[in-house]
Protein backbone atom coordinates (compact mmCIF):
# COMPACT_ATOMS: atom_id res chain seq x y z
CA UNK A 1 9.01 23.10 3.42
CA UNK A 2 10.26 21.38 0.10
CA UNK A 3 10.57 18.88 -2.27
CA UNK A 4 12.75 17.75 -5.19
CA UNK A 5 11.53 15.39 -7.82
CA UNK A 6 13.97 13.48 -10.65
CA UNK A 7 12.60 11.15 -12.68
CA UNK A 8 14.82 8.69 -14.97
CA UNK A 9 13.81 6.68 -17.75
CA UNK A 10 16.44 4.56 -19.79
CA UNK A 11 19.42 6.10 -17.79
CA UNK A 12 18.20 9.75 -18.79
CA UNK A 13 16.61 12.33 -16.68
CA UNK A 14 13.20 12.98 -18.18
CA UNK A 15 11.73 15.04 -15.05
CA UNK A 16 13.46 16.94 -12.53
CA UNK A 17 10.89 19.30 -10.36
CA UNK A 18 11.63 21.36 -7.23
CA UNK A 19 9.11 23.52 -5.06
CA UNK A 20 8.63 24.97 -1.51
CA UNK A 21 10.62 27.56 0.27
CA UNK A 22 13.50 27.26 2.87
CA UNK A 23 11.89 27.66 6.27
CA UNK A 24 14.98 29.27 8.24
CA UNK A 25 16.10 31.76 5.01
CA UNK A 26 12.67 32.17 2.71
CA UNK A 27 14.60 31.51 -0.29
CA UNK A 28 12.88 28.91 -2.66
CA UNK A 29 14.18 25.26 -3.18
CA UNK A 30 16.00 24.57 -5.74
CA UNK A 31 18.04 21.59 -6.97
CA UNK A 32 21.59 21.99 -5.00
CA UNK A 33 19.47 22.28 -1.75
CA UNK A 34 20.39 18.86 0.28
CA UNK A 35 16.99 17.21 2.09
CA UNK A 36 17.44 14.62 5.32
CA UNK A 37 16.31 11.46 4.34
CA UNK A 38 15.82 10.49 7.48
CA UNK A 39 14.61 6.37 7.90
CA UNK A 40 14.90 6.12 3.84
CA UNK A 41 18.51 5.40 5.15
CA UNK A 42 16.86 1.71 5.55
CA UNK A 43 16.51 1.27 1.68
CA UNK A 44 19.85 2.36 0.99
CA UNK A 45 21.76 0.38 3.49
CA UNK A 46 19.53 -2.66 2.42
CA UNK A 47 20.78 -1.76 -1.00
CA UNK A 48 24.29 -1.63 0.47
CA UNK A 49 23.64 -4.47 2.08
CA UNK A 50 22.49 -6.35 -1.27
CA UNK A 51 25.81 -5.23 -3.47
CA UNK A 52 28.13 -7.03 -0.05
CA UNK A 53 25.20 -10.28 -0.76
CA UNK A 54 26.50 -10.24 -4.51
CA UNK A 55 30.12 -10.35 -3.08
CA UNK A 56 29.36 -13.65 -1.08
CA UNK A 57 29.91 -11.86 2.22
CA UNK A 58 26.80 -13.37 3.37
CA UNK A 59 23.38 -14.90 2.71
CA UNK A 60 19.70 -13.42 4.21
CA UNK A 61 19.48 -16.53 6.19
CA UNK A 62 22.70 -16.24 7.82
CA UNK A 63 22.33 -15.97 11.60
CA UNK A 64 23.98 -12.41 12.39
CA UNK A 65 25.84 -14.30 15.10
CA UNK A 66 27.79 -16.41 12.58
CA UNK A 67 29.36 -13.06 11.65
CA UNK A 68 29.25 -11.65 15.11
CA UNK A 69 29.51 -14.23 17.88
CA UNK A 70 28.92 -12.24 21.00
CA UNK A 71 25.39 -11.22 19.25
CA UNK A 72 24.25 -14.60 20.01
CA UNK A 73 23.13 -13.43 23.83
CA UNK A 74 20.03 -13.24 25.56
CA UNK A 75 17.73 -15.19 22.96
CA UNK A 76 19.58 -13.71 19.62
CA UNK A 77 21.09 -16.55 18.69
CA UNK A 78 18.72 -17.83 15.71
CA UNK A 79 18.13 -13.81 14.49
CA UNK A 80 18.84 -13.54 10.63
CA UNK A 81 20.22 -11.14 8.44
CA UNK A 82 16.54 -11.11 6.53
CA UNK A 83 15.35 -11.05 10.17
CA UNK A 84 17.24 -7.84 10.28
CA UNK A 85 16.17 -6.09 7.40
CA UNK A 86 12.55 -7.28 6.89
CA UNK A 87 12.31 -5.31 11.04
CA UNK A 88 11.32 -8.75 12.57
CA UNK A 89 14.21 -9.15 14.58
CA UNK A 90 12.35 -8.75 17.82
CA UNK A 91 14.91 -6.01 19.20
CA UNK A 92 13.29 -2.17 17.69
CA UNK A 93 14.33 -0.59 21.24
CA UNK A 94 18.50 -0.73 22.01
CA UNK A 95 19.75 1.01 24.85
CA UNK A 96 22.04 3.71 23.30
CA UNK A 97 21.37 6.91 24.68
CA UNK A 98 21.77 10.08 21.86
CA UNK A 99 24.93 11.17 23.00
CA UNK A 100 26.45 7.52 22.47
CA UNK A 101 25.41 7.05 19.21
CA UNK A 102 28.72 7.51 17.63
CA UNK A 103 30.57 5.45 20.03
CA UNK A 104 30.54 2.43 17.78
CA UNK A 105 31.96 -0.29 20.78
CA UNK A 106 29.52 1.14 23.18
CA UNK A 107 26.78 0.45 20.11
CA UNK A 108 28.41 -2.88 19.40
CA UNK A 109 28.46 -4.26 23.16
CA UNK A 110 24.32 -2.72 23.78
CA UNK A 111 23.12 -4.50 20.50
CA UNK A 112 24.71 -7.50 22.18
CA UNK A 113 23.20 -6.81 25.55
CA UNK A 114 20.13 -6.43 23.73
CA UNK A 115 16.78 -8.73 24.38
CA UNK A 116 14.29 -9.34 21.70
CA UNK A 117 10.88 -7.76 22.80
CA UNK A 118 9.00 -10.80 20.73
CA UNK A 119 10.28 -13.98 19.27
CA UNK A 120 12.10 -13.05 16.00
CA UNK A 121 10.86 -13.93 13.29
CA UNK A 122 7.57 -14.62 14.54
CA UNK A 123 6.03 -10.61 13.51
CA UNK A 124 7.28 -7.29 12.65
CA UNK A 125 7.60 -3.98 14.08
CA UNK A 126 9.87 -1.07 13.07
CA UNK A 127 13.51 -1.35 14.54
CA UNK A 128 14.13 2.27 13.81
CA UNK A 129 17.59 2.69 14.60
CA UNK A 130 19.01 -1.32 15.73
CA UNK A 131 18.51 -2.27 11.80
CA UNK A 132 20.74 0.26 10.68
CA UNK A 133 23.45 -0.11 13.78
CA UNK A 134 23.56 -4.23 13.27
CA UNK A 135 24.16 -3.72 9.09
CA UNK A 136 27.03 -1.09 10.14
CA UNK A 137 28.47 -3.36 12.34
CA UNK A 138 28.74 -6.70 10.28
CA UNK A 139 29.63 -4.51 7.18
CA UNK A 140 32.36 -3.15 9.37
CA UNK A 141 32.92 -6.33 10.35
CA UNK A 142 33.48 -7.68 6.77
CA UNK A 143 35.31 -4.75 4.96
CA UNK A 144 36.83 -2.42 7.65
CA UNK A 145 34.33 0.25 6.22
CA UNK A 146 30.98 1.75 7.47
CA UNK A 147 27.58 1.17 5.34
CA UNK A 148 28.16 5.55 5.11
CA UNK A 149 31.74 4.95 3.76
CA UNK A 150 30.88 1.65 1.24
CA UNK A 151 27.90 3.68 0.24
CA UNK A 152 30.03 6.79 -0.51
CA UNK A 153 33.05 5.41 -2.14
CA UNK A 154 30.66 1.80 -3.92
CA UNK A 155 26.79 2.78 -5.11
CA UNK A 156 27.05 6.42 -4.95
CA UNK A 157 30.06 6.78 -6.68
CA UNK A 158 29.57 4.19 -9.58
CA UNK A 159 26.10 5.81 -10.10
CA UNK A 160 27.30 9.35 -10.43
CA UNK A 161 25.16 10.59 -7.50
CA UNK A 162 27.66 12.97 -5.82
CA UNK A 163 24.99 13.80 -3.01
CA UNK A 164 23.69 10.80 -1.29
CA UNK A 165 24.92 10.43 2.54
CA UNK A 166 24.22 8.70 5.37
CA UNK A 167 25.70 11.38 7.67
CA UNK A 168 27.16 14.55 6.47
CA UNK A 169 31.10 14.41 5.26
């Protein structure tokens, strides 16, 4: 059980704290330990998202299905890319079982499959995983790269932070 802590002001670190102790070794955290981030993932894809925005790739009230077609099925047709982000979509559940999660077609074709649970748009509830998945998708879609890849090699790199994934390298 852990936690790091880096505050910057003006471009300059002016607090960096760690504390806690590795469960599985005992040894104490300390600042090269990495931490799973877990659904913060959403912030940084939106902010992935945001920097492909600024490149005119799309615009929040796009329909996904103007940039993916065969997402238009089974009442998807009017879902948004601020639909999408904002988790009022209408689709949290997608039928992609664990092991599949890496098999992007299979991922691709069950997000089209997919039925909204409510009529998006009309409330919210968290889409933890089909928010993510649709944003990889169109970005692929886009660029030929992963949110993971344009995160790695765009944001992280330009900002200097050298440990930021979304999924291990």
């Amino acid at each position: 059980q852990g936690a790091q802590l880096a505050v910057f002001q003006d471009g300059r670190l002016t607090l960096a704290l760690c504390a806690g102790t590795d469960v599985a070794t005992g040894k104490p955290i300390d600042f090269d330990d990495l931490f799973g981030i877990r659904s913060t993932t959403k912030a940084v894809t939106a902010l992935v998202m945001a920097r492909l925005f600024e490149k005119g790739f799309f615009i929040y009230d796009d329909p996904v299905a103007k940039h993916w077609p065969a997402f238009a099925q089974n009442g998807k047709e009017k879902i948004t890319l601020a639909m999408v982000l904002t988790h009022q979509a209408g689709i949290p559940r997608v039928a992609v079982p664990l092991s599949r999660m890496g098999d992007l077609e299979f991922t691709a074709r069950a997000l089209e499959m997919a039925k909204p649970e409510w009529a998006p748009g009309e409330k919210n509830g968290y889409h933890p995983l089909s928010s993510g998945m649709i944003c990889d998708e169109l970005a692929r879609r886009w660029t030929g790269k992963s949110i993971a890849r344009l995160l790695r090699e765009g944001l992280a790199a330009e900002t200097g932070v050298s440990n930021l994934w979304i999924g291990l390298p």
